[in-house]
N, C-alpha and C. Protein backbone atom coordinates (compact mmCIF):
# COMPACT_ATOMS: atom_id res chain seq x y z
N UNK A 1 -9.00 -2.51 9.59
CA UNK A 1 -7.81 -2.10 8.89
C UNK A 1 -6.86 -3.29 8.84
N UNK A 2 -6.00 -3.46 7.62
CA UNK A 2 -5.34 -4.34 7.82
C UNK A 2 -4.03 -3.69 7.32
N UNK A 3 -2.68 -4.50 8.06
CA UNK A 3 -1.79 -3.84 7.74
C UNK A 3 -0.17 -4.88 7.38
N UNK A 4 0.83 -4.23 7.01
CA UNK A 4 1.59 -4.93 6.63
C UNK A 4 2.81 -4.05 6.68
N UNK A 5 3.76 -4.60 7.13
CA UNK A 5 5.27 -3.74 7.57
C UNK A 5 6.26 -5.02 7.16
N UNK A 6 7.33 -4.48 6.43
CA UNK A 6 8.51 -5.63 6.17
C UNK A 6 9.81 -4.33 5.99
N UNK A 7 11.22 -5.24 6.26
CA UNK A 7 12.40 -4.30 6.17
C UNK A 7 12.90 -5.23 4.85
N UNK A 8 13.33 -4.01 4.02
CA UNK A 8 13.80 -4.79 2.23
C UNK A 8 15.27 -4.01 2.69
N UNK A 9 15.96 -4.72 1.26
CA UNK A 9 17.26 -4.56 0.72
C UNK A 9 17.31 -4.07 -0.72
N UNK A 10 17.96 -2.95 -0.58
CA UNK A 10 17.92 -2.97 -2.65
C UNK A 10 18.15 -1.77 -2.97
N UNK A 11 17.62 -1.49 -3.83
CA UNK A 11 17.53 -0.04 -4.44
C UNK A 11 15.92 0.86 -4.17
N UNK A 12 16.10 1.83 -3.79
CA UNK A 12 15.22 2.69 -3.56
C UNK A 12 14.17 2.72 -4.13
N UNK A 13 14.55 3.27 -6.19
CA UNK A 13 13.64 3.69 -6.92
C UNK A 13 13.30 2.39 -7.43
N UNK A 14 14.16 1.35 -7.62
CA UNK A 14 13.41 0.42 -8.05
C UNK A 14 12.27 -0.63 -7.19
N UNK A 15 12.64 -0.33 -6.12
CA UNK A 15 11.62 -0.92 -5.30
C UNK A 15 10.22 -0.02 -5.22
N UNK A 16 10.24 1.13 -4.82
CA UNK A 16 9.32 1.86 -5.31
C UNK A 16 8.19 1.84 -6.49
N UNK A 17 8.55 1.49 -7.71
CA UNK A 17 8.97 1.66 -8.72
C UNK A 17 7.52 0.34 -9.10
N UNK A 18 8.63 -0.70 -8.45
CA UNK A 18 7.31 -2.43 -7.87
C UNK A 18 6.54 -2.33 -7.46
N UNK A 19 6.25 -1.05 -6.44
CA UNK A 19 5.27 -1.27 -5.34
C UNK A 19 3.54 -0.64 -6.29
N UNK A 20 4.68 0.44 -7.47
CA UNK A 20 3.36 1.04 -8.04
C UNK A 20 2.98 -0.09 -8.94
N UNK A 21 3.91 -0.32 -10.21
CA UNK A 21 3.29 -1.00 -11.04
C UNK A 21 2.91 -2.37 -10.54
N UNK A 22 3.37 -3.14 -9.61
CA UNK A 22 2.76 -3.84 -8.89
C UNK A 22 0.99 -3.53 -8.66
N UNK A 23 1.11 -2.43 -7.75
CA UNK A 23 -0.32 -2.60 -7.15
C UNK A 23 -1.71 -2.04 -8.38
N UNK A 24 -0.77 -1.03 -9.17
CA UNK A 24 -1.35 -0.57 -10.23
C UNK A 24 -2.29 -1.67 -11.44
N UNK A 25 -1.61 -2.60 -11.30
CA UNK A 25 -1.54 -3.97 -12.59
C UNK A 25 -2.08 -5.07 -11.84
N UNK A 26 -2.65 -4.76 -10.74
CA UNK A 26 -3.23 -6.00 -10.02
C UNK A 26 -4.96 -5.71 -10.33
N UNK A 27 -5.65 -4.60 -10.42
CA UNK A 27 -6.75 -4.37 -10.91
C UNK A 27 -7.14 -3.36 -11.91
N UNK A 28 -8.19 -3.60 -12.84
CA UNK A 28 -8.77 -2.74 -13.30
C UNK A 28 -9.13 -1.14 -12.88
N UNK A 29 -9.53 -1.38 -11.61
CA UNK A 29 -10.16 -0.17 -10.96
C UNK A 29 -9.49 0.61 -9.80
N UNK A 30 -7.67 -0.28 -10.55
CA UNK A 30 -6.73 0.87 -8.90
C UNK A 30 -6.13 1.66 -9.36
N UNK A 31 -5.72 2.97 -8.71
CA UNK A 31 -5.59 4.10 -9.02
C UNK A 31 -4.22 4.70 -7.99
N UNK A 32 -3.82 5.41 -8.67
CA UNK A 32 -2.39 6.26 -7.91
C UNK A 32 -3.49 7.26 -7.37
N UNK A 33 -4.30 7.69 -6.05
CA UNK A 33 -4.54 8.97 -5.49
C UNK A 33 -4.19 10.00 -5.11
N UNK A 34 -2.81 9.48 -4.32
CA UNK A 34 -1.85 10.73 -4.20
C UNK A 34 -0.65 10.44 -3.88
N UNK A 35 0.03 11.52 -3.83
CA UNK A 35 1.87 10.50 -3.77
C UNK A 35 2.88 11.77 -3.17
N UNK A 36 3.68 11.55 -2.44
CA UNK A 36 4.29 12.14 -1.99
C UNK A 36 5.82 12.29 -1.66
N UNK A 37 7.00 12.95 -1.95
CA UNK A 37 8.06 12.39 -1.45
C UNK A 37 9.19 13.67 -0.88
N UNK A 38 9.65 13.16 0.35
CA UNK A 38 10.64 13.35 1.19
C UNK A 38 12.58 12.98 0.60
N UNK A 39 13.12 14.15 0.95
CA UNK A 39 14.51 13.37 0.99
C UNK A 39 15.54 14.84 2.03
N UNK A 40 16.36 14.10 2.47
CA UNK A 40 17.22 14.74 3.47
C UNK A 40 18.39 14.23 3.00
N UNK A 41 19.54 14.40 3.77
CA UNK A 41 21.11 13.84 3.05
C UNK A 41 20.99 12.70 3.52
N UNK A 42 20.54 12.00 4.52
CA UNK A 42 20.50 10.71 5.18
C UNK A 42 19.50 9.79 5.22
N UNK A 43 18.41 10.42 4.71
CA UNK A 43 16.75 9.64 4.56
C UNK A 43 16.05 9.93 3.53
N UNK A 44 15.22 9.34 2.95
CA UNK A 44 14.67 9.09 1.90
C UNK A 44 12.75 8.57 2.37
N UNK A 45 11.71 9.30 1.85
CA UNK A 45 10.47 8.81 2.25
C UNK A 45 9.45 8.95 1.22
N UNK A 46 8.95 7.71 0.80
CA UNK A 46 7.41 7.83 -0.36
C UNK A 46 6.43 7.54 0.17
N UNK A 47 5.50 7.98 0.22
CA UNK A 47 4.11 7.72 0.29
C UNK A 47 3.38 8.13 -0.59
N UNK A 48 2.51 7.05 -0.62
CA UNK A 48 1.58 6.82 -1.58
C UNK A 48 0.40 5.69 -1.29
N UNK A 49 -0.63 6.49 -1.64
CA UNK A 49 -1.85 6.41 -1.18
C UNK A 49 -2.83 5.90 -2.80
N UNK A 50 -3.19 4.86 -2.97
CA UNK A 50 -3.61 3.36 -3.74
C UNK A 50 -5.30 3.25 -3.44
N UNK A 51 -6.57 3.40 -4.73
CA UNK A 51 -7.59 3.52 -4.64
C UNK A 51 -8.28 2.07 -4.92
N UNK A 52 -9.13 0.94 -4.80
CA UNK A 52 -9.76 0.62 -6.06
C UNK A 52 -11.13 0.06 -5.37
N UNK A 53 -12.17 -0.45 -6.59
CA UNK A 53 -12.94 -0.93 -6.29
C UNK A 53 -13.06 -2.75 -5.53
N UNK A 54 -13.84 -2.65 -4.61
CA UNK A 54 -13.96 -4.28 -4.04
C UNK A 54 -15.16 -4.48 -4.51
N UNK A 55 -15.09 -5.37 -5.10
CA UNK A 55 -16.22 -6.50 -6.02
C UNK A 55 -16.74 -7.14 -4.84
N UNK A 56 -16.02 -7.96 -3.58
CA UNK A 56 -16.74 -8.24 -2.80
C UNK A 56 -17.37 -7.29 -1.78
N UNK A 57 -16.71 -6.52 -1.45
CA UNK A 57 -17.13 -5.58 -0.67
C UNK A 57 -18.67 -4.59 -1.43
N UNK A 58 -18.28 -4.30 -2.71
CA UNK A 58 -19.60 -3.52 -2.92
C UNK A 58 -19.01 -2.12 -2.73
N UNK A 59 -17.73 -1.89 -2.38
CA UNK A 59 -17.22 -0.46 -2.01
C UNK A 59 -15.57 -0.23 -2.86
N UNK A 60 -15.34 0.88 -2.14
CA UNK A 60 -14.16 1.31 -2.79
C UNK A 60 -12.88 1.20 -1.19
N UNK A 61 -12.14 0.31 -1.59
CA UNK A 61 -10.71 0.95 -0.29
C UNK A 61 -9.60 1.22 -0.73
N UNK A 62 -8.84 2.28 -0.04
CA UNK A 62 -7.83 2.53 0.04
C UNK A 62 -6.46 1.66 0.34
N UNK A 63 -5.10 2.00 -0.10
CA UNK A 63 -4.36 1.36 0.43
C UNK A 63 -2.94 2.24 0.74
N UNK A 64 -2.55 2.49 1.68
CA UNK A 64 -1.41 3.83 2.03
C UNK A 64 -0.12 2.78 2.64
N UNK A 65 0.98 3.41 1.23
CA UNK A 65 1.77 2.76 1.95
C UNK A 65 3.18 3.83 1.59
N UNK A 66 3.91 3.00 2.99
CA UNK A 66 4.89 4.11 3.32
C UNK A 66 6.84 3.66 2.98
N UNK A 67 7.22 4.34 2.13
CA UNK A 67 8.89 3.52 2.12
C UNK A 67 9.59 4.29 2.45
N UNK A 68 10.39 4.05 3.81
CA UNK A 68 11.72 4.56 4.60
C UNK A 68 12.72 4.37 4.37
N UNK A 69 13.89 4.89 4.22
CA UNK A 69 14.76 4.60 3.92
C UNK A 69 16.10 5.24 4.87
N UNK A 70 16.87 4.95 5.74
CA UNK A 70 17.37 5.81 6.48
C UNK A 70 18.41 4.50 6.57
N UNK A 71 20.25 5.33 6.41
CA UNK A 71 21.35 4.11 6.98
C UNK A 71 21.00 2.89 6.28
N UNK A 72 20.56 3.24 5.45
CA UNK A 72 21.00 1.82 4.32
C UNK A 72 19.96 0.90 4.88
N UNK A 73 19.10 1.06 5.56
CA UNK A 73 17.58 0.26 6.13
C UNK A 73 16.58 0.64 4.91
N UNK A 74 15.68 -0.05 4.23
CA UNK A 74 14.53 0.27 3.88
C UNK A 74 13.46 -0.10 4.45
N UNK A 75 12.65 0.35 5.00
CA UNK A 75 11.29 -0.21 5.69
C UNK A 75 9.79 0.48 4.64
N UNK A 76 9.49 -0.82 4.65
CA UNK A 76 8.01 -0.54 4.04
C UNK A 76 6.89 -0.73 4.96
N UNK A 77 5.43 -0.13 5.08
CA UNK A 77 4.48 -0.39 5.49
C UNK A 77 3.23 -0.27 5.38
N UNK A 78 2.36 -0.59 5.00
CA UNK A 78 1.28 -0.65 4.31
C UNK A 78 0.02 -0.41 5.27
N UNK A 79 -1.40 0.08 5.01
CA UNK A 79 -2.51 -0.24 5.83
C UNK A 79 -3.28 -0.28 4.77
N UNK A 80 -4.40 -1.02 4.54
CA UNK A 80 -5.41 -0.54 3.85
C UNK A 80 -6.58 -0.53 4.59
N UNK A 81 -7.89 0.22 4.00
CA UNK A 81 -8.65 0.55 5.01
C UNK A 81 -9.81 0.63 3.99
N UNK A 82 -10.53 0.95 4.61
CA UNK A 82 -12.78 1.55 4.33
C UNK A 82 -13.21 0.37 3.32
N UNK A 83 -13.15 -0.76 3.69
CA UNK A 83 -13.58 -2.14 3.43
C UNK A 83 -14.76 -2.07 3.78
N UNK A 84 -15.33 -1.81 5.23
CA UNK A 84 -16.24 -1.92 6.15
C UNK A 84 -17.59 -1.51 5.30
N UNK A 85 -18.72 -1.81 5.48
CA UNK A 85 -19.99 -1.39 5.36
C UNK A 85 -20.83 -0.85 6.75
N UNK A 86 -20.12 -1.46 7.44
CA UNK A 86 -21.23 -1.06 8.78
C UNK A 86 -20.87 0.62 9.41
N UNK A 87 -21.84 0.84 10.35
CA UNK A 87 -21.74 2.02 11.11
C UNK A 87 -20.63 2.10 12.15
N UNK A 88 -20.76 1.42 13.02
CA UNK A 88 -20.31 0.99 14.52
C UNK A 88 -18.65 0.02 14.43
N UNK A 89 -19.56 -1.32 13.79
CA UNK A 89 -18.30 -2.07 13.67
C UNK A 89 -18.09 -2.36 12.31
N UNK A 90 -16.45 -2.93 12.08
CA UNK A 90 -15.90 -3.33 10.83
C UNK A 90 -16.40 -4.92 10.58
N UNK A 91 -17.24 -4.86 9.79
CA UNK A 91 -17.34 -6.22 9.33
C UNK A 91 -17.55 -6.07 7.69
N UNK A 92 -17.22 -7.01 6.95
CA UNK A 92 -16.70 -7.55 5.57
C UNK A 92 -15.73 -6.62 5.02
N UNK A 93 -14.48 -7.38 5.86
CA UNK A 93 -13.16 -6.16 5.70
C UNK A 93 -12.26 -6.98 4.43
N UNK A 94 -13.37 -7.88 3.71
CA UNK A 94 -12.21 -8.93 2.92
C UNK A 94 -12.04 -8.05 1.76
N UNK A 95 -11.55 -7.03 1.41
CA UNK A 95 -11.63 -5.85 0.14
C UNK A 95 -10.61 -5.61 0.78
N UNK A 96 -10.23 -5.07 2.17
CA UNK A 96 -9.01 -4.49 2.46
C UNK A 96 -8.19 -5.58 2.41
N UNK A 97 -8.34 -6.42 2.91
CA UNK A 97 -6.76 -7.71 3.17
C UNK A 97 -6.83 -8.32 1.73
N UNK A 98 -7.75 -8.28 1.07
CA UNK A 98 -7.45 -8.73 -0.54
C UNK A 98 -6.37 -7.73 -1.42
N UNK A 99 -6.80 -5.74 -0.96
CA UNK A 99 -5.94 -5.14 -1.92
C UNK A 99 -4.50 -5.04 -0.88
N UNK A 100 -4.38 -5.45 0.24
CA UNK A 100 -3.05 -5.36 0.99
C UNK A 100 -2.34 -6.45 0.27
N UNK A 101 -2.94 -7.88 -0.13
CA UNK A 101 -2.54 -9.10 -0.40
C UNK A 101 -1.53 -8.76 -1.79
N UNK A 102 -2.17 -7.73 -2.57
CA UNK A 102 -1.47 -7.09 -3.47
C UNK A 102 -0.30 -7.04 -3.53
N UNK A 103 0.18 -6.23 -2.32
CA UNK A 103 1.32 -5.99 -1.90
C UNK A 103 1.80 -6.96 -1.57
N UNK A 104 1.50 -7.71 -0.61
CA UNK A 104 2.42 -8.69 0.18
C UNK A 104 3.03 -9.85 -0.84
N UNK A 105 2.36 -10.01 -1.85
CA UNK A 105 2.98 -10.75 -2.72
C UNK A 105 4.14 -10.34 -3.29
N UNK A 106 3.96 -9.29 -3.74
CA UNK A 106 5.56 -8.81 -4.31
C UNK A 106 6.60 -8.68 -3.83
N UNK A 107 6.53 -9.01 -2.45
CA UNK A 107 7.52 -9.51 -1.30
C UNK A 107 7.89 -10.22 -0.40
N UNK A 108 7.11 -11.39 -0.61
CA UNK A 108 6.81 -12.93 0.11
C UNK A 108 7.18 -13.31 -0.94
C-alpha cells in the first residue's frame, strides 16, 4: 500500500473539485467508484474511492482518498492499494505508487 497525507489551505469544493478531475484526466481507464460526503456545523468530509487499470502491473488498483476539513484545517490523505500480484507478499506494487503519484502532483 502506498500512501500520502498533506494539510492544504483554500477552498473546500474547489480543492475537491482538483482532486477528481485531476485524478480522473490522468488515465484512460480511471474511474469515480464511489463517493461519499459528510458535513456537521464545524466539519466537512469527502471520500472518494478512484479505480484504474495498471499497464505495468497487469491489474486494476484502487485509490481512496480522504478530505477533512475541521477549524479552518484541511487535511487530505490518500492510500492506494491491490497493485500486488502475489499471494503472501506485495511485490510489483509500482501501479499503486504510480496512481498515488497522480495525486501527489497536484500538490507538490
Amino acid at each position: 500500500m502506498a500512501q500520502f497525507g498533506k494539510t492544504l489551505t483554500g477552498n473546500f469544493n474547489e480543492i475537491l473539485t482538483r482532486i477528481e478531475d485531476g485524478i480522473l484526466n490522468s488515465s484512460i481507464s480511471a474511474s469515480l467508484e464511489e463517493s461519499v460526503d459528510y458535513q456537521t456545523a464545524s466539519a466537512r468530509c469527502a471520500v472518494r474511492i478512484f479505480e484504474r487499470y495498471s499497464y505495468l502491473g497487469s491489474n486494476r488498483v484502487s485509490l481512496s482518498v480522504t478530505l477533512f476539513q475541521a477549524d479552518g484545517v484541511i487535511k487530505l490523505f490518500a492510500a492506494a492499494t491491490g497493485g500486488s500480484q502475489a499471494m503472501f507478499f506485495k511485490v510489483n506494487t509500482f501501479g499503486e505508487e504510480a496512481f498515488l503519484d497522480k495525486l501527489r502532483e497536484l500538490f507538490e
